[in-house]
Protein backbone atom coordinates (compact mmCIF):
# COMPACT_ATOMS: atom_id res chain seq x y z
CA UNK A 1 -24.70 30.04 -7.30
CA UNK A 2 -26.79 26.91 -7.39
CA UNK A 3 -26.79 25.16 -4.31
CA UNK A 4 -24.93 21.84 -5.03
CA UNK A 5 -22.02 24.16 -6.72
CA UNK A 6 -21.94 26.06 -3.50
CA UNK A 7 -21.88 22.48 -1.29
CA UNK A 8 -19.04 20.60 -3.78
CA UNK A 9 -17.10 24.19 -3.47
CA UNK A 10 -17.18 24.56 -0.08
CA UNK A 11 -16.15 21.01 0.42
CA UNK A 12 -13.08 21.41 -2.05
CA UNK A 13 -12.49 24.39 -0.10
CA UNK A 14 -12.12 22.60 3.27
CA UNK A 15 -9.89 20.75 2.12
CA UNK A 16 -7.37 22.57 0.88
CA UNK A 17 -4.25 21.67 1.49
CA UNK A 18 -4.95 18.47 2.35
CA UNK A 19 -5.24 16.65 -1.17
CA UNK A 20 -3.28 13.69 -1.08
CA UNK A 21 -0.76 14.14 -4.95
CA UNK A 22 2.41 14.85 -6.09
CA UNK A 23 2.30 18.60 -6.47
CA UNK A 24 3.46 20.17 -10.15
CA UNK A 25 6.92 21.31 -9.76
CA UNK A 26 7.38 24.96 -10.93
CA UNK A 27 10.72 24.23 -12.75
CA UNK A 28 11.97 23.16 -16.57
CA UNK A 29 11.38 20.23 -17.39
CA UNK A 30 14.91 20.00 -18.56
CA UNK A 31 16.02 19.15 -14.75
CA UNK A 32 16.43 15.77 -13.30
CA UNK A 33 13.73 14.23 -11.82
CA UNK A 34 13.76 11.22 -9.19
CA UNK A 35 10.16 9.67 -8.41
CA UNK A 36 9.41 8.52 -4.87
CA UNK A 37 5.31 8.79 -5.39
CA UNK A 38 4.39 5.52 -7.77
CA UNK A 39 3.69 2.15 -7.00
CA UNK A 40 5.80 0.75 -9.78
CA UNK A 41 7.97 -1.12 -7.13
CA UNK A 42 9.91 -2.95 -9.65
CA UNK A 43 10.32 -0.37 -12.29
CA UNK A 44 8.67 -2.95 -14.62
CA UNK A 45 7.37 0.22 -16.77
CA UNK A 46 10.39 1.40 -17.77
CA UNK A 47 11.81 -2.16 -18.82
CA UNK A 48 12.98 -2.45 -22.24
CA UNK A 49 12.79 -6.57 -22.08
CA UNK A 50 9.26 -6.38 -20.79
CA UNK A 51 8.10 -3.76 -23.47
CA UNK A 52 9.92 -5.73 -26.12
CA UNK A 53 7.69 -8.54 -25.20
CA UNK A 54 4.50 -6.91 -24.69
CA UNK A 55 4.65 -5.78 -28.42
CA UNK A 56 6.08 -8.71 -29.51
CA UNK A 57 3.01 -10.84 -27.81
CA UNK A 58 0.50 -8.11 -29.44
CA UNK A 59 1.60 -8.09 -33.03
CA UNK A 60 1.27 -12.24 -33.07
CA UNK A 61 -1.96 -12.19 -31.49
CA UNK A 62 -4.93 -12.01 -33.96
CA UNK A 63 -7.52 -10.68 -30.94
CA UNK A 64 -6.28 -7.58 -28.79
CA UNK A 65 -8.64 -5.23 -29.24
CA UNK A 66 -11.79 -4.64 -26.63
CA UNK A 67 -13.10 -7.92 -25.11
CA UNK A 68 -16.54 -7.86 -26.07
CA UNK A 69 -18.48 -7.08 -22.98
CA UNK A 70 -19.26 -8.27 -19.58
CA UNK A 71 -17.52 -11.92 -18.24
CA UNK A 72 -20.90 -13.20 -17.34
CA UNK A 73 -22.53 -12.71 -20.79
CA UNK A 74 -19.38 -13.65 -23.44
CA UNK A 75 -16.72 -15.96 -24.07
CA UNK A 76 -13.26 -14.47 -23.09
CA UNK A 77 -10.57 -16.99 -23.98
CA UNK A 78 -7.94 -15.05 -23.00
CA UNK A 79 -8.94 -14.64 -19.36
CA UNK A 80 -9.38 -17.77 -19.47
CA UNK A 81 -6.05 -18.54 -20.13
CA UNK A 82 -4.32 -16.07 -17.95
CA UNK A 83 -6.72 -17.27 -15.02
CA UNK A 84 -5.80 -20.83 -15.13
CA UNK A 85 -2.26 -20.14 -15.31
CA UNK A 86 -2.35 -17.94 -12.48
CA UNK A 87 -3.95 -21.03 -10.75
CA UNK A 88 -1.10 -22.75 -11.29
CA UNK A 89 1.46 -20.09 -10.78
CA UNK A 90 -0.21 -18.88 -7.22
CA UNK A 91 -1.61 -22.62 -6.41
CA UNK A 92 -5.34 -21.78 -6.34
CA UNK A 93 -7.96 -23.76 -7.15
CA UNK A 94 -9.36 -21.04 -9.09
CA UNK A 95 -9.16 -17.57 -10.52
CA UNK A 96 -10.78 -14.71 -11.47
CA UNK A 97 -9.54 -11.41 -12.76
CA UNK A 98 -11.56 -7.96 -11.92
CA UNK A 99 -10.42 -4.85 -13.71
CA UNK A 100 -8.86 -3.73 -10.87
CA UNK A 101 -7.73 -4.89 -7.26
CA UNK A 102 -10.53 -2.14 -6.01
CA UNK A 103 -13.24 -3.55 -8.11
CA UNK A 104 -11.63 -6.88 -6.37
CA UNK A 105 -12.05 -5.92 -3.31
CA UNK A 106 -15.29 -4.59 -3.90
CA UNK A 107 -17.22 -7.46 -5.44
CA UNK A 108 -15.86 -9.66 -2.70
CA UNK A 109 -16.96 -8.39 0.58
CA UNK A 110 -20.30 -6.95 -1.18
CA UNK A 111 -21.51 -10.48 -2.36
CA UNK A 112 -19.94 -13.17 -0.15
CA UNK A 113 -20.29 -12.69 3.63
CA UNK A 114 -23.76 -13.90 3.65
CA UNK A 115 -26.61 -12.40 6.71
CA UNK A 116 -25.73 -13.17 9.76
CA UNK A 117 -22.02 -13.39 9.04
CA UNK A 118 -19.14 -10.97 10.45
CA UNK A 119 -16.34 -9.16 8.98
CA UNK A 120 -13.88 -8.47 10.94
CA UNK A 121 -11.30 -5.97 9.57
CA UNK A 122 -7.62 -4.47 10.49
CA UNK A 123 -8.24 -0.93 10.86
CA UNK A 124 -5.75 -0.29 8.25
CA UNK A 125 -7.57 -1.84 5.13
CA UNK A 126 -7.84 -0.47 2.04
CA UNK A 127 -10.68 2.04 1.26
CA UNK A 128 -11.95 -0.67 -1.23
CA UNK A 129 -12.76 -2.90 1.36
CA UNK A 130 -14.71 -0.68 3.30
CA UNK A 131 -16.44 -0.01 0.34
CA UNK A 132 -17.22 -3.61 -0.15
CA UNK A 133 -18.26 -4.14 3.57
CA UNK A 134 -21.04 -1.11 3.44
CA UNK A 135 -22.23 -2.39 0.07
CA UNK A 136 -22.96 -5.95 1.41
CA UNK A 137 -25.98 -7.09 3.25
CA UNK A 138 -24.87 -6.89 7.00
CA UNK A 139 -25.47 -3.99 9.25
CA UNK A 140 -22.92 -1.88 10.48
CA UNK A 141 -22.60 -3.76 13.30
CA UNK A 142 -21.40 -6.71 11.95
CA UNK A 143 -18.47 -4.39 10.45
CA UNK A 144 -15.67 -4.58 13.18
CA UNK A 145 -12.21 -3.60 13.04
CA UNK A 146 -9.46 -4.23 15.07
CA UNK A 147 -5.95 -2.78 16.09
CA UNK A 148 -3.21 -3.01 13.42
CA UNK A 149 -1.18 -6.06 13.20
CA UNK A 150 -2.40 -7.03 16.86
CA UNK A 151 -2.68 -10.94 16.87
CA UNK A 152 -4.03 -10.61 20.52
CA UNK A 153 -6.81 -7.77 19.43
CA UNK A 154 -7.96 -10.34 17.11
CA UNK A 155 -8.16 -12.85 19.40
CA UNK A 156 -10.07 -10.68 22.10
CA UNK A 157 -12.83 -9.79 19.14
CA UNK A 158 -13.65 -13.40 18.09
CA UNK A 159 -13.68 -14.26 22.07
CA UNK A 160 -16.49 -11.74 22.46
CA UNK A 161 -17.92 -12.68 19.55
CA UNK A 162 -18.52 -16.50 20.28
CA UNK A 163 -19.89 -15.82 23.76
CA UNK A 164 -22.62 -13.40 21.95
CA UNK A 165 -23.68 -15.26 19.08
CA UNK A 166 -24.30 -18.89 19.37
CA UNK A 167 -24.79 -19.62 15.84
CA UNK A 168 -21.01 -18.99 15.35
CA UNK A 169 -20.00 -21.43 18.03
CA UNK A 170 -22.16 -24.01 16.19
CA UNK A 171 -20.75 -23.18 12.86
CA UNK A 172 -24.26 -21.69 11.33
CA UNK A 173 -22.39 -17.98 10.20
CA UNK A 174 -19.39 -17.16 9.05
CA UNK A 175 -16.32 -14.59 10.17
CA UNK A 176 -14.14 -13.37 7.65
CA UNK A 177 -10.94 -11.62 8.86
CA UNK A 178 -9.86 -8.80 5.96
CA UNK A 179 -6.08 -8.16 6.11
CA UNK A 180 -3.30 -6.93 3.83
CA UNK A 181 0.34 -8.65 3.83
CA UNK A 182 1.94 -5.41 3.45
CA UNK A 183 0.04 -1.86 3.88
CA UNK A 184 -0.14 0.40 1.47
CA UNK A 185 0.89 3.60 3.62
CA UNK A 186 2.72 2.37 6.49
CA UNK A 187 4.61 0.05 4.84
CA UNK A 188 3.95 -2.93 7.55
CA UNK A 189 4.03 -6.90 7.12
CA UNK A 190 0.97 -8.21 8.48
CA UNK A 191 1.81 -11.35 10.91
CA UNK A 192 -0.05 -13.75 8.87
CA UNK A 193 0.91 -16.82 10.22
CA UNK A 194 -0.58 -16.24 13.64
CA UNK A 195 -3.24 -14.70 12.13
CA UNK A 196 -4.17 -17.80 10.59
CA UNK A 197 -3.51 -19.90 13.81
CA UNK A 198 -5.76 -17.48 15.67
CA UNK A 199 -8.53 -17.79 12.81
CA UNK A 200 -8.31 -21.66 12.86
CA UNK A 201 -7.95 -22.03 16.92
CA UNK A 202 -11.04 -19.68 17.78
CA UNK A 203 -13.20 -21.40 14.73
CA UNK A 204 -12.35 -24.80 14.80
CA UNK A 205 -15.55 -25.81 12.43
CA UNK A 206 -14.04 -23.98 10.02
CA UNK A 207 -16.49 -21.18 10.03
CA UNK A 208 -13.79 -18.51 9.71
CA UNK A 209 -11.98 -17.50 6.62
CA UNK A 210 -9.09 -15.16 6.01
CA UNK A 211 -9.32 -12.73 3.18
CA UNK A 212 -5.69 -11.13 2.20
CA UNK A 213 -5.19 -7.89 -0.12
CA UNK A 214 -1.51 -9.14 -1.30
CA UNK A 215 -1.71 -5.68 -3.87
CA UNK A 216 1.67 -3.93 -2.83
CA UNK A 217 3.42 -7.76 -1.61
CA UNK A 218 3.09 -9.06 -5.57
CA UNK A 219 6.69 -9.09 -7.64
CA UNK A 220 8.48 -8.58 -4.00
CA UNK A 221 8.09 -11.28 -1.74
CA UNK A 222 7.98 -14.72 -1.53
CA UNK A 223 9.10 -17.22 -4.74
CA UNK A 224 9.11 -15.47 -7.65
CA UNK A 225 7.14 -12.07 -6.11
CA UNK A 226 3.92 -15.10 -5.46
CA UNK A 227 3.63 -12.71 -2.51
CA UNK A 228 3.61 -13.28 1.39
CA UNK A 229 0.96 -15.85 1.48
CA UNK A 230 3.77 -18.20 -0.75
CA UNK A 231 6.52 -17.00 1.58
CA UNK A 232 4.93 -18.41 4.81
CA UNK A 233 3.51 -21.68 2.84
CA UNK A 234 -0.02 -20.56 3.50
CA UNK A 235 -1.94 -21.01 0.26
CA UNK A 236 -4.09 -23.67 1.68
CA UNK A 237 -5.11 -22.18 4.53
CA UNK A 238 -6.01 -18.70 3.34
CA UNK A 239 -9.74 -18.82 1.80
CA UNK A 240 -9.31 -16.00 -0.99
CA UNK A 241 -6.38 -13.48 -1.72
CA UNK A 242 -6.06 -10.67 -4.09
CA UNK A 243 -3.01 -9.94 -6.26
CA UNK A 244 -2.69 -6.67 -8.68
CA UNK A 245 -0.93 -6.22 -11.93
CA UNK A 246 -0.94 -2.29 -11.92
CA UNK A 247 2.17 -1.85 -9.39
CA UNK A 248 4.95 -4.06 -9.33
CA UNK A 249 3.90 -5.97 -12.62
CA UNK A 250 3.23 -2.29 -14.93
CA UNK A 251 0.22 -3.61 -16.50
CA UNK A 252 -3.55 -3.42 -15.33
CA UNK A 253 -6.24 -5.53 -13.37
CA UNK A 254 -6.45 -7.73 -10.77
CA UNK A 255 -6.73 -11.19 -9.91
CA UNK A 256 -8.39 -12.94 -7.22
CA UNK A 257 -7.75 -16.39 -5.83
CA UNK A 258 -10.09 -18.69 -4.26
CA UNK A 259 -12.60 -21.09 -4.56
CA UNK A 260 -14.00 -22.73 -7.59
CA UNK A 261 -17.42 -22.41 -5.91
CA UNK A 262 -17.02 -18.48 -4.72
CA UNK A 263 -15.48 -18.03 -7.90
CA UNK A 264 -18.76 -19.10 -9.88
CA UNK A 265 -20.61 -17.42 -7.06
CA UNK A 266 -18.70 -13.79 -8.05
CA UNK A 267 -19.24 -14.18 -11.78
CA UNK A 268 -22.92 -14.14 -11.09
CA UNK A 269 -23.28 -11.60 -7.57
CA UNK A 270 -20.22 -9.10 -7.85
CA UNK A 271 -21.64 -6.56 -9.16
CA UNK A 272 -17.84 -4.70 -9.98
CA UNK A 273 -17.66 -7.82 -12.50
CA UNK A 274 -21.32 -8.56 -14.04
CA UNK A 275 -21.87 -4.94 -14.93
CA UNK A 276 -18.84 -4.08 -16.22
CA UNK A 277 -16.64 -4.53 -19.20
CA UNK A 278 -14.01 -7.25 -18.82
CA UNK A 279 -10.63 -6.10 -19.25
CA UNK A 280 -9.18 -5.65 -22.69
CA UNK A 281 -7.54 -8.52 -24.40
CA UNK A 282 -4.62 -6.38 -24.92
CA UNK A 283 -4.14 -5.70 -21.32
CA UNK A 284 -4.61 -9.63 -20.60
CA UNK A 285 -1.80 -10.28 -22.82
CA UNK A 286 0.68 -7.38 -21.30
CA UNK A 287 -0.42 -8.97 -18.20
CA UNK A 288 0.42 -12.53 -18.86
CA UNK A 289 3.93 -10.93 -20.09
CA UNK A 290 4.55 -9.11 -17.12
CA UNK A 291 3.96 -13.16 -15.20
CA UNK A 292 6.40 -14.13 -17.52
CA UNK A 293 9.32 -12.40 -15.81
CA UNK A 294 8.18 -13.25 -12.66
CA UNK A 295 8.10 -17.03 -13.85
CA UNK A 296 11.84 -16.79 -15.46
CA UNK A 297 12.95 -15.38 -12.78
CA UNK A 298 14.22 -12.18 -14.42
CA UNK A 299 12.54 -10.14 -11.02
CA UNK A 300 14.21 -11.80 -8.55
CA UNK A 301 17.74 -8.92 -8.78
CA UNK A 302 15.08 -6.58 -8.56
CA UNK A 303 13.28 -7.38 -5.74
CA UNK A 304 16.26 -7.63 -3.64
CA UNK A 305 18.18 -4.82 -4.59
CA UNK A 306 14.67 -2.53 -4.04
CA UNK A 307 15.04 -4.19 -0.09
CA UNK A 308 18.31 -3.85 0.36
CA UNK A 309 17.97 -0.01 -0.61
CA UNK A 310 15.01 0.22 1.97
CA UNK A 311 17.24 -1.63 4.39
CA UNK A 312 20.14 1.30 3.21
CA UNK A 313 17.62 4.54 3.36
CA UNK A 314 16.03 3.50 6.17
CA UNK A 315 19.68 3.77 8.28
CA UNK A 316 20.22 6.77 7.00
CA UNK A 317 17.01 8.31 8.45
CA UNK A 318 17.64 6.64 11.79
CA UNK A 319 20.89 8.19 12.05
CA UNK A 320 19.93 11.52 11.00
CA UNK A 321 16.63 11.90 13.01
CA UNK A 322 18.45 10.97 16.62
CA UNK A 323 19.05 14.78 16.29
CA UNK A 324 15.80 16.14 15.30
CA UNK A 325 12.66 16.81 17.50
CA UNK A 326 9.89 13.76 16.44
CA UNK A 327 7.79 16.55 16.82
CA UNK A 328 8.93 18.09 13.47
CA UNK A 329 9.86 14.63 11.33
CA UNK A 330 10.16 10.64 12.58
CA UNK A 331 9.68 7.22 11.50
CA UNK A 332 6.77 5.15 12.71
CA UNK A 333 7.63 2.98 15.35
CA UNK A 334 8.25 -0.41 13.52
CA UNK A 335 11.09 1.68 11.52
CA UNK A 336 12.26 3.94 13.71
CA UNK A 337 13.69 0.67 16.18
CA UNK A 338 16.04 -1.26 14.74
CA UNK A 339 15.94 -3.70 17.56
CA UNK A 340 11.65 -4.59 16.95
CA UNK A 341 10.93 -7.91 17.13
CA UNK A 342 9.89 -9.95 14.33
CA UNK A 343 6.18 -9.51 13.54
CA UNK A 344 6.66 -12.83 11.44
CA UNK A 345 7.42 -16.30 12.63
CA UNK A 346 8.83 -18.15 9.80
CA UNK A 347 12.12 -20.50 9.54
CA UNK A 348 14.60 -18.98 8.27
CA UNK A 349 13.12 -15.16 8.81
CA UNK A 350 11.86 -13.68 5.93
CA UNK A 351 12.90 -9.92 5.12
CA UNK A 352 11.32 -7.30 7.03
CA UNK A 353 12.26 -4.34 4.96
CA UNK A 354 9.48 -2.34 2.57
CA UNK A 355 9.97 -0.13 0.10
CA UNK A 356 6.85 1.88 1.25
CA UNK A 357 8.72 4.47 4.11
CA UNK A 358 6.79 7.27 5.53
CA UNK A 359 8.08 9.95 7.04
CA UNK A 360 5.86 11.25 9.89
CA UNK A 361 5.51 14.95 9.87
CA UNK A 362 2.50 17.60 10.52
CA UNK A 363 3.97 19.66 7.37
CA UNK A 364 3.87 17.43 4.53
CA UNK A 365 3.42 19.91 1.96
CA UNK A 366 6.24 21.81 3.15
CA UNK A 367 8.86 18.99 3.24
CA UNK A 368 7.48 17.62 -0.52
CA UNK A 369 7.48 20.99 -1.75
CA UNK A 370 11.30 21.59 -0.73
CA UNK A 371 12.67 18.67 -2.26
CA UNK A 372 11.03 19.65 -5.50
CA UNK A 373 13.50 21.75 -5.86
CA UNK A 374 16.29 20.50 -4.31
CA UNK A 375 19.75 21.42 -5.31
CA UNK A 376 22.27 19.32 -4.40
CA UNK A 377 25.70 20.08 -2.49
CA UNK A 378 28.28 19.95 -4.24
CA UNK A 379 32.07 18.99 -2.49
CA UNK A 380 34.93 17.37 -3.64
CA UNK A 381 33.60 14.57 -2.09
CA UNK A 382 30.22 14.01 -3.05
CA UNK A 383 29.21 11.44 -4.43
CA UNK A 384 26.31 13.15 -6.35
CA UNK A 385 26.34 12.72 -10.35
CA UNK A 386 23.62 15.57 -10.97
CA UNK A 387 24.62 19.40 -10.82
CA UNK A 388 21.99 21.91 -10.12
CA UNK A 389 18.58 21.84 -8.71
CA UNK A 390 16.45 18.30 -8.95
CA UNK A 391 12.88 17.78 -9.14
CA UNK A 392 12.58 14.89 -6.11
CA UNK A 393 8.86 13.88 -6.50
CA UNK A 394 7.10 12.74 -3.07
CA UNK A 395 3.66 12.29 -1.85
CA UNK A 396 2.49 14.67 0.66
CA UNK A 397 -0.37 12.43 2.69
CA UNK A 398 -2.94 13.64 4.99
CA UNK A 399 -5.94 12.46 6.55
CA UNK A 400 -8.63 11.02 5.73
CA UNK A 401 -6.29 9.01 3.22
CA UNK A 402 -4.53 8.27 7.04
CA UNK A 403 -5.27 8.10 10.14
CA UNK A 404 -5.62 11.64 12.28
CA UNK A 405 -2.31 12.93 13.48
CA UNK A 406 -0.14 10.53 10.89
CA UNK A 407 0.28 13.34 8.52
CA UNK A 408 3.31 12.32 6.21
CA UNK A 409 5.45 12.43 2.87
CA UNK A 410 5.55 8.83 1.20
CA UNK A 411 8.71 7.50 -0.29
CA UNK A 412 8.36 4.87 -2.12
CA UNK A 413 11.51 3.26 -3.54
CA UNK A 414 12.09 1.80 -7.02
CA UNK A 415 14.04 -1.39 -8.30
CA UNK A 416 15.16 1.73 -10.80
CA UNK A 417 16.68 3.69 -7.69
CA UNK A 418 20.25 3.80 -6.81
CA UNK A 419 22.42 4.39 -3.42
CA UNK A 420 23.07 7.91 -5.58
CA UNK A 421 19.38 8.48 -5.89
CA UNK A 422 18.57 7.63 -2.15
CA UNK A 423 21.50 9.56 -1.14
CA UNK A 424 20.50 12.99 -2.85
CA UNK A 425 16.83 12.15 -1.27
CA UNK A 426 18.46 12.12 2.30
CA UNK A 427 20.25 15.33 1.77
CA UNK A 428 16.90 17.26 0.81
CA UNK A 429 15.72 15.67 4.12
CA UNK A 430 18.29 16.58 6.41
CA UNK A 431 18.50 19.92 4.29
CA UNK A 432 14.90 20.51 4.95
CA UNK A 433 15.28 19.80 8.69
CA UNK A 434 18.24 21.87 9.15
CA UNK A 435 16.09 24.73 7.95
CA UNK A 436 12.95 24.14 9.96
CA UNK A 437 14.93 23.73 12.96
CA UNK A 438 16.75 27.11 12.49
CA UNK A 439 13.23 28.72 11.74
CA UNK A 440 11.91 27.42 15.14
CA UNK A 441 15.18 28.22 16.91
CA UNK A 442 14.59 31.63 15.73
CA UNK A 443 11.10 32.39 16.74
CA UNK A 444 12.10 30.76 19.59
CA UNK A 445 14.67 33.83 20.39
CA UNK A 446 12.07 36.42 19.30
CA UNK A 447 9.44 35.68 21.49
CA UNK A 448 12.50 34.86 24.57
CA UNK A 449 13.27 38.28 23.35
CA UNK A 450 9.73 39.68 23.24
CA UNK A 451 9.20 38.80 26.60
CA UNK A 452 12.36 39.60 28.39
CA UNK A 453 11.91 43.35 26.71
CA UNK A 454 8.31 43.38 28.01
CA UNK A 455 8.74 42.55 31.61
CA UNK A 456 6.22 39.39 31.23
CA UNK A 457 9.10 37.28 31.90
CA UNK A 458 9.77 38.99 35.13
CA UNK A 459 6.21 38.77 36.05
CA UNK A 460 5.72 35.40 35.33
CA UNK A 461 8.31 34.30 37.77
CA UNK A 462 6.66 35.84 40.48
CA UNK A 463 3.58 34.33 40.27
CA UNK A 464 5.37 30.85 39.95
């Protein structure tokens, strides 16, 4: 075997069990099936209004196939369209769309934090930022991350930082902070108002600039899904953010807002945009159809049914998981209180809830794999509609895609869901736990047994 086959074997191998997916049921595909795994918040991509449109938009537009090649070397209308609209819907000064929010990501911290600049970065940023970071022109060094959500970690990091490099205090380099409004696996709401008031209080030249991925906030916060950065009234005080159309909108690419000067500066440095083909004119349009709803206000329902059913799950778990060991399944802190305080200051508060909920466990695969299966119970009183086994999709997470020791199964909830749906989830929860916990209770006895019937119980004592 030639050695790079042995080397990307062997580092399949090691992994194992450990690849982050959905895992293929071994059932007909006659059952029901609920999804918890996608990103498609809203259920946009099974809307019959939104696909109505889409075709309606493609079969009265002359130009929808391909776009012709790179945005720095043709004309491309039809961005150009979308782009200033989106300027107007989002209140940027200007817009550019990538092909995706990684590309995004990418082309941003690769090309604009200039040498001697800093990045500093919450340590739960998307992979595409780190990406970004390591393909730009500052050394590792420069690269610094700091706790999650912590305002005062933040704080400490520029402190240290102005009383080691003078040309920040004089305003000569930059710092750009790199956060997300709402994290892709922990389901958090970054606290971006006093991150802001930090940024602007420690810099007051105006040296530092914050950067927010608003990828999994788009369609469900803030007026009209504009995101968190519209919800707190922060657009001019935020130096570039990044909104998706793959998740809550159901179409593809990514658009990021900013300055009509970085913007220019992009179309001519990113490389995820100048060596690239733009996005197809047909997903532009699907795009701009998708913005529509958001516009009319046809999401709005949506969005606040998929939080209230967060809200609804979430109690559920609470209340079941006071009687099982955290050790075998828990919520992360910031779900598992119901009395945490509010990580945003805003008048009146803004909703908390996420549809993103993990469920902390060191046997992922073993929790997702039950519910694929799942049959329901079935009483007089249930309130379950579906008979028979049901194919409950889940992610099974582990690291590197998280953090060591955060092992977990995603949920993520759908606009599409019901109280039905999220009810039948629960009972493949508790039904898993109830099992697990009579399998440990079980060895427990064995080996109680084991060493009562040995004497090593006996013996032990004594030497106690």
């Amino acid at each position: 075997m030639a050695s790079l086959t042995q080397k990307m074997t062997a580092a399949l191998k090691s992994r194992g069990d450990r690849v982050v997916g959905c895992p293929e049921p071994h059932t007909s595909s006659a059952q029901p099936m609920i999804d918890f795994t996608s990103n498609d918040f809203l259920s946009l991509s099974d809307s019959v209004p939104l696909r109505s449109a889409v075709l309606s938009a493609l079969n009265s537009t002359p130009n929808i196939l391909g776009s012709g090649g790179s945005r720095l070397l043709v004309s491309a209308p039809a961005h150009a369209a979308l782009e200033a609209r989106l300027c107007r819907f989002f209140d940027a000064p200007a817009a550019l769309l990538f092909n995706s929010g990684f590309d995004a990501n990418v082309g941003f911290f690769s090309a604009v934090p200039q040498p001697g600049d800093v990045v500093l970065y919450d340590e739960l940023i998307h992979k595409s930022v780190h990406d970004g970071m390591r393909s730009s022109r500052l050394p590792r060094d420069a690269l610094i991350s700091f706790t999650h959500n912590s305002v005062p970690a933040l704080q400490r990091t520029l402190s240290r930082l102005l009383q080691d490099q003078n040309e920040l205090k004089l305003g000569k380099s930059s710092v750009f902070v790199a956060v997300e409004s709402h994290y892709s696996m922990d389901g958090t709401l970054s606290p971006l108002l006093d991150v802001v008031d930090c940024v602007e209080m420690m810099l007051p030249l105006g040296n530092g600039y914050v950067v927010v991925d608003e990828a999994h906030a788009t369609g469900i916060y803030g007026p009209n899904g504009r995101g968190m950065v519209a919800a707190l009234g922060l657009e001019k005080r935020i130096f570039a953010r990044l909104h998706t159309f793959g998740k809550s909108l159901a179409a593809s690419g990514a658009v990021l807002l900013t300055t009509e000067l970085v913007r220019d500066y992009l179309l001519n440095y990113a490389h995820s945009i100048i060596y690239t083909t733009a996005l197809t004119n047909a997903s532009v349009i699907a795009a701009g159809c998708s913005f529509d709803m958001l516009e009319n206000g046809s999401t709005e329902a949506l969005a606040t049914h998929l939080l209230d059913l967060s809200t609804y799950f979430v109690g559920l778990l609470r209340t079941h998981l006071r009687t099982v060991p955290s050790s075998l399944l828990r919520l992360p802190n910031h779900l598992a209180d119901s009395h945490q305080p509010e990580i945003l200051t805003h008048s009146p508060p803004l909703p908390l809830s996420s549809p993103i909920i993990p469920l902390l466990t060191p046997e992922p695969r073993s929790l997702s794999n039950f519910l694929l299966s799942f049959t329901p119970p079935k009483s007089p009183d249930s309130k379950n509609v579906l008979e028979g086994p049901v194919i409950i999709y889940t992610n099974a997470i582990y690291p590197p895609g998280v953090p060591p020791g955060t092992s977990r199964v995603r949920v993520c909830l759908h606009a599409g869901h019901s109280r039905e749906d999220v009810d039948i989830l629960m009972q493949g929860i508790v039904a898993w736990t109830e099992h697990r916990m009579g399998e440990m209770w079980s060895k427990k006895q064995e080996w109680e047994q084991t060493m009562s019937d040995s004497g090593i119980k006996t013996w032990m004592k004594t030497r106690l």
